[in-house]
Every structure is written in C-alpha cells, then in structure tokens.
Protein backbone atom coordinates (compact mmCIF):
# COMPACT_ATOMS: atom_id res chain seq x y z
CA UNK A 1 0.00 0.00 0.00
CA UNK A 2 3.11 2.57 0.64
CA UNK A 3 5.65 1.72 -1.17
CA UNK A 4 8.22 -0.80 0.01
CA UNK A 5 8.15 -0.34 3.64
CA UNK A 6 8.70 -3.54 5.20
CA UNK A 7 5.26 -4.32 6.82
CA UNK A 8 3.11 -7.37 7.34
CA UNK A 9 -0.68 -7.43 6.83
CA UNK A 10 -3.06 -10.07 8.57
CA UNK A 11 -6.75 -9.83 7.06
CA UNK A 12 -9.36 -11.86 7.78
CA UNK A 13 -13.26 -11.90 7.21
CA UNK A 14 -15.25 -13.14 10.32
CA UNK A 15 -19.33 -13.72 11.82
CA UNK A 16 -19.90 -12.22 14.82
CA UNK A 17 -22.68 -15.57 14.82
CA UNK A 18 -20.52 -18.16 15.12
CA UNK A 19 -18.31 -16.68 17.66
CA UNK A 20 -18.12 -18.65 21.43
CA UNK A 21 -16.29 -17.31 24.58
CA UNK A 22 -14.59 -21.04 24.16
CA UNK A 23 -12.72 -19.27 21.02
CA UNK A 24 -10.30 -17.29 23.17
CA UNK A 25 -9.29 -20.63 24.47
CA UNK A 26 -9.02 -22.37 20.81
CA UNK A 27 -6.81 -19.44 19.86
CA UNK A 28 -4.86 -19.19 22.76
CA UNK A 29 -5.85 -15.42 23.01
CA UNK A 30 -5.66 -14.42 26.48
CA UNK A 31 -9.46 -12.74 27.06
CA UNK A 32 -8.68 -9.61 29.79
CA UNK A 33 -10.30 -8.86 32.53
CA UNK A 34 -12.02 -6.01 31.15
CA UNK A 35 -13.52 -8.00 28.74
CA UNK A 36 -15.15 -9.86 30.55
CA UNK A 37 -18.78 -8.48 30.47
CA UNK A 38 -18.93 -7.16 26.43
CA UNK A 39 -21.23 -7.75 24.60
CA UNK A 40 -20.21 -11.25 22.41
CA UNK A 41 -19.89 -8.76 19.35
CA UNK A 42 -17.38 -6.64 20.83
CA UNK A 43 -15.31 -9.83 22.05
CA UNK A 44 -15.36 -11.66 19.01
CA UNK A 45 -13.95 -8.40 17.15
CA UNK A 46 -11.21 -8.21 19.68
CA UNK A 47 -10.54 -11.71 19.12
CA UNK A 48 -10.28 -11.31 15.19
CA UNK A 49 -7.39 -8.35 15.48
CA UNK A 50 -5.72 -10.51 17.66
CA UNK A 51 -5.67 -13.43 16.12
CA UNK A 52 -4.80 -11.56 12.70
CA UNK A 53 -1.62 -9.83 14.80
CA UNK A 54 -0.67 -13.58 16.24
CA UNK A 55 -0.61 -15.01 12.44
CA UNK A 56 1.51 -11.81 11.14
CA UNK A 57 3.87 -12.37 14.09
CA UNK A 58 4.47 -15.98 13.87
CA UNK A 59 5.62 -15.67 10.50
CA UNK A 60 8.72 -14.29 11.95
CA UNK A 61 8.42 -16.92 15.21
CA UNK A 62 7.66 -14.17 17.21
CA UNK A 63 5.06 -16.24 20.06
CA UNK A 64 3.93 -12.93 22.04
CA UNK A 65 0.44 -11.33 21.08
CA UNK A 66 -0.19 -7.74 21.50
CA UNK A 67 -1.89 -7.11 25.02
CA UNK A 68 -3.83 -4.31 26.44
CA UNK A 69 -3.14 -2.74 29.82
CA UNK A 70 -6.02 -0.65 31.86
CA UNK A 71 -6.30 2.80 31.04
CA UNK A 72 -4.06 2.57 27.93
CA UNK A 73 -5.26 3.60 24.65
CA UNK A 74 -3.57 1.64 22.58
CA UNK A 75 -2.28 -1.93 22.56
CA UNK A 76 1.90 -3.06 23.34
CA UNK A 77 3.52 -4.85 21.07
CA UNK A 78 6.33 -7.30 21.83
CA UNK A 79 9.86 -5.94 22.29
CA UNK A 80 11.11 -4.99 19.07
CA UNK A 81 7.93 -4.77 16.96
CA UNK A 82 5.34 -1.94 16.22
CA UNK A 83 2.12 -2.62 15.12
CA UNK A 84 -1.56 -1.46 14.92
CA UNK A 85 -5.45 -2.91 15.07
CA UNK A 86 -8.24 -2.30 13.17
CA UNK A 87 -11.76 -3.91 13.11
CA UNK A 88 -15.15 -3.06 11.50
CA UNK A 89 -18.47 -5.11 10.50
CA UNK A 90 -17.52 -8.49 10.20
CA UNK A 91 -13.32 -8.00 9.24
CA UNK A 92 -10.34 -7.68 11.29
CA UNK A 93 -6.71 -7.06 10.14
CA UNK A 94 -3.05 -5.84 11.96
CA UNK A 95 -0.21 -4.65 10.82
CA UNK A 96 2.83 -5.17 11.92
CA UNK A 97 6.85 -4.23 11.69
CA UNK A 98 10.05 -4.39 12.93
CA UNK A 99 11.01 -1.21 15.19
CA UNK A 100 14.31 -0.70 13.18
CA UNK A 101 12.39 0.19 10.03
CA UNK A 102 9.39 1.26 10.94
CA UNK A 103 8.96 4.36 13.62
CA UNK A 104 5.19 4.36 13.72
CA UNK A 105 2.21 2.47 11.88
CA UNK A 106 -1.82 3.03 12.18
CA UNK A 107 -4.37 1.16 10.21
CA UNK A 108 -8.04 1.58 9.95
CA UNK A 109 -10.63 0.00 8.39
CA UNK A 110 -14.34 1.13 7.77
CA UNK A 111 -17.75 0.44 5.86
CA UNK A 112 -18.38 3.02 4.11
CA UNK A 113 -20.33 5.75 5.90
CA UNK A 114 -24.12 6.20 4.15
CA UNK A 115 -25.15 9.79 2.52
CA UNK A 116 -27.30 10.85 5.27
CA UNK A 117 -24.85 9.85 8.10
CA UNK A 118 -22.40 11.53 6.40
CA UNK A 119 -24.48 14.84 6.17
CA UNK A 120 -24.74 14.75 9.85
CA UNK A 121 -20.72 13.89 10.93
CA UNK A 122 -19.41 16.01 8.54
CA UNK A 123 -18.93 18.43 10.92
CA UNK A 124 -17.55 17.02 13.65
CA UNK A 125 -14.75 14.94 11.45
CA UNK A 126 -13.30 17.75 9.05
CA UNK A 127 -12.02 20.91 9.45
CA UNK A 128 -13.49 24.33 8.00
CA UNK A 129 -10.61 23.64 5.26
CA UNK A 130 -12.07 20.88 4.19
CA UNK A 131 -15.47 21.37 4.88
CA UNK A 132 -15.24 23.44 2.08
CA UNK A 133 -13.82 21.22 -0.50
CA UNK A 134 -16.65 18.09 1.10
CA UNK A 135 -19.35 20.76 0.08
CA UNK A 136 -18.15 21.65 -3.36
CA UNK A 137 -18.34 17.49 -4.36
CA UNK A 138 -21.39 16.83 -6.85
CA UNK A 139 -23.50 14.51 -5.14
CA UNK A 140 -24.29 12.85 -1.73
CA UNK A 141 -22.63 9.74 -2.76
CA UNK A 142 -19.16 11.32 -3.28
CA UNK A 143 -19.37 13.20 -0.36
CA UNK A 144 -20.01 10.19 1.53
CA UNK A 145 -17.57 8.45 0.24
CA UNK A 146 -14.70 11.13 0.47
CA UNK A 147 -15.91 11.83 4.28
CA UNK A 148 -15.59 8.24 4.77
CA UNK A 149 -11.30 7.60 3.31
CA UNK A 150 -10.71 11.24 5.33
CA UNK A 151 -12.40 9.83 8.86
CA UNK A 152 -10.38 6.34 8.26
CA UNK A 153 -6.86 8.12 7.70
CA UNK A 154 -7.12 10.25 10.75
CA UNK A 155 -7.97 7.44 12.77
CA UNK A 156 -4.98 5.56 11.34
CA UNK A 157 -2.78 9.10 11.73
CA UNK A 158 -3.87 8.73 15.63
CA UNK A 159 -3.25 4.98 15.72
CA UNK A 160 0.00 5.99 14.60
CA UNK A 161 1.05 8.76 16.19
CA UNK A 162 -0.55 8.58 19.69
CA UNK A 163 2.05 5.22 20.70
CA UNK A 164 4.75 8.19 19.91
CA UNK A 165 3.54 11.53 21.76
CA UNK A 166 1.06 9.67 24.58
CA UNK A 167 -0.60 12.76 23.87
CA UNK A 168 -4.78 12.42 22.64
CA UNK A 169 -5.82 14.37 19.86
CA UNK A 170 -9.01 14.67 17.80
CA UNK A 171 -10.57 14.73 14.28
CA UNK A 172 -9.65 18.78 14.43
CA UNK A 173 -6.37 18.49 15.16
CA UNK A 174 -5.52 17.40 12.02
CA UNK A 175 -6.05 17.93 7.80
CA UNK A 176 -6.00 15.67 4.74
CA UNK A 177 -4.37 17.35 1.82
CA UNK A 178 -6.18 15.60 -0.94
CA UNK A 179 -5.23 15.34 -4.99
CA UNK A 180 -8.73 14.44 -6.73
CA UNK A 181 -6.71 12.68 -9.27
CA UNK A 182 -5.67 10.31 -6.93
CA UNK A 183 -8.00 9.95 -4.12
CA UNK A 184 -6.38 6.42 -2.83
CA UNK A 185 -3.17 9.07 -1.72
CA UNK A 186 -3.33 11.26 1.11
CA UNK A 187 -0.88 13.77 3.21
CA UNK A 188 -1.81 13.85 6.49
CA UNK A 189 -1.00 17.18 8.49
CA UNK A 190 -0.98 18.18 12.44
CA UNK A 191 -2.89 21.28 13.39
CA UNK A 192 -1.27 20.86 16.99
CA UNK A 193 2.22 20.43 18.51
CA UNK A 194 1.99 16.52 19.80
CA UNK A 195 5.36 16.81 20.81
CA UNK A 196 8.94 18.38 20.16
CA UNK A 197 9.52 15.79 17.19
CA UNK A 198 5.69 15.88 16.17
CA UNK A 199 5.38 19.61 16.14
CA UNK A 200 2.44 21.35 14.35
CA UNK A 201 2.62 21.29 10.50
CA UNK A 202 4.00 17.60 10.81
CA UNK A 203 3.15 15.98 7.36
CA UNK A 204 3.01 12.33 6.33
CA UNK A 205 1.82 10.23 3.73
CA UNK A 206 -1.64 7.90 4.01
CA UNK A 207 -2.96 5.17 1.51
CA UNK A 208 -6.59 4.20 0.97
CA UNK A 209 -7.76 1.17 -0.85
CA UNK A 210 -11.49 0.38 -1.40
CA UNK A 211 -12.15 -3.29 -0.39
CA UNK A 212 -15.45 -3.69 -1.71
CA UNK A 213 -17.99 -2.53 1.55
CA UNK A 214 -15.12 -1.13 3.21
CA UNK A 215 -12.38 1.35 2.92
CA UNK A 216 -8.76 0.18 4.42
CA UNK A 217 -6.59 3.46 5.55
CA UNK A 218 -2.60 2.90 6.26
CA UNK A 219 0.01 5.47 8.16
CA UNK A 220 2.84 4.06 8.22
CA UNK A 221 6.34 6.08 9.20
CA UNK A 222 9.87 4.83 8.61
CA UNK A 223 12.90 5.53 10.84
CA UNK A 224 14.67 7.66 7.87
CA UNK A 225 10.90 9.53 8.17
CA UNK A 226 10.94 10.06 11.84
C-alpha cells in the first residue's frame, strides 16, 4: 500500500454468529479482565485483530500477542515490533513491523459511511478547510464516500502517532491534503504540537484502498521519516 516499507498485513473476514467465549481458548488469546462483560460482538472483534496480529507475528516466530493494559489507549507490542489494530463489521486485520524500520504504523478499516450519516458527521470529522472542498463534491454519494477515506486516515494518523507523543488528539487536530486525481493518496498534516519531534505542520503520507464494503486506511512512518 506505501511503497516498500517492510510491513506485514493479517486480514481476515469473520461472523460475529458463530463466535463462542470457548474461542479465546481455541486461539490461545488471552481474554482480559475487562472483557469480561462485552457484549459477544465486541469480544469476538477483539478476538479477530488478535488473532490476525498472532498469524503476522508468527511468520517471523515471534510467540507474544499484542496485550492491552487498563487505562491505555492503545495496545503493546512485543519488544522490538510496532504494530496497529483495526476492526469493523464483520473484518479484522493488523499490521505489523520491525522497530528498526518502521517508527510508527496506524491502520483503519471502515464500511463506508451512508449519505445521510455523512451529512450529519461532517462536521464534527473535518475541518473548516475541508469542509469546504466536502461541500463543493457533486452529489451525496461522493461526499459520503470522500468523508468516509478522510475519517479512516485520521484514525490511522492517531493509531499511529498517539504510541509516539502519549498525547490524545481529535478529528480537528488534524487535515487531509487531498489530490482528486488520486483519491487512494493522502498527506496527512498536524494542526497541533503533539510533541517536540511531532510539532504542528507535521506531514506524512496515508494510503486508501477500497475493499469492496469497506475502505482500508494505512500510516505508516519509517525511521529515515521520523
């Protein structure tokens, strides 16, 4: 999707029907305690990421999962590795790297959001900036659609980013710069300091790919990048 970074996808398609608390178990996914009481839906979508992140990392006999700790907002990885998480309606995928190539990765995958949905979040997800552009698209459909590749890459910028700066920031705190002619590209700028070496005006590169119902959204940031 970028390039030739040197990162490892795990996909997989999955029912939320057929899923059974036993499946933790029969993946030798560790289920944590704050887990627990969700709703089966929510635990068999943890389950997926996780067991797509155990397949990536076992091609490189790496035995370690990533693991959650209370209060965190994002996942650790085993010692040398980066990765990131992403679920949606019924798929699951990780990526993953090594740390000495890869300073930072965020993935994010999403069904595409419908017209009137999209009407309403508008708003909340995009800046005046591109408020602007959103409103100048022809019909509902492409505004939908565009709303929907701009809300996965800034969840994929904060996947990304947030492991680095342990700082939160929002949908506002950041802008797609967006070529028409080549809508699966993005740059992906910070409105906000995160941090001395992710200062405001910080720009990066995204990738979108259309996967049918969904739209998949990578960050990823090399160590010549960062």
């Amino acid at each position: 999707m970028i390039g030739d970074l040197p990162l490892t996808l795990g996909i997989t398609r999955f029912s939320h029907s057929l899923f059974k608390t036993t499946d933790f178990e029969r993946h030798n996914v560790p289920l944590p305690d704050n887990f627990g009481k969700a709703v089966a839906k929510r635990q068999a979508e943890y389950l997926a990421a996780r067991i797509c992140a155990k397949t990536a990392l076992q091609q490189y006999q790496v035995t370690e999962s990533p693991w959650v700790v209370a209060g965190e907002r994002c996942p650790y990885w085993p010692q040398g590795w980066r990765g990131s998480l992403t679920h949606s309606d019924g798929i699951a995928a990780a990526i993953i790297a090594r740390c000495h190539n890869i300073s930072a990765v965020g993935i994010d995958i999403e069904g595409w959001i419908d017209e009137q949905r999209a009407e309403r979040l508008a708003s909340a997800i995009l800046r005046e900036e591109e408020l602007v552009y959103w409103r100048s698209l022809e019909s509902s459909k492409s505004r939908a659609r565009w709303l929907t590749r701009i809300f996965s890459a800034k969840e994929s910028l904060y996947k990304a980013l947030y492991p680095l700066a342990r700082k939160a920031f929002y949908f506002h705190d950041a802008s797609a710069i967006y070529d028409e002619a080549h809508p699966e590209h993005l740059m992906m700028r910070l409105e906000i300091d995160l941090s001395a070496e992710l200062p405001q005006g910080f720009v990066c590169h995204a990738r979108t790919l259309a996967l049918g119902a969904e739209v998949v959204t990578l960050v990823a940031l090399s160590t010549d990048d960062a």
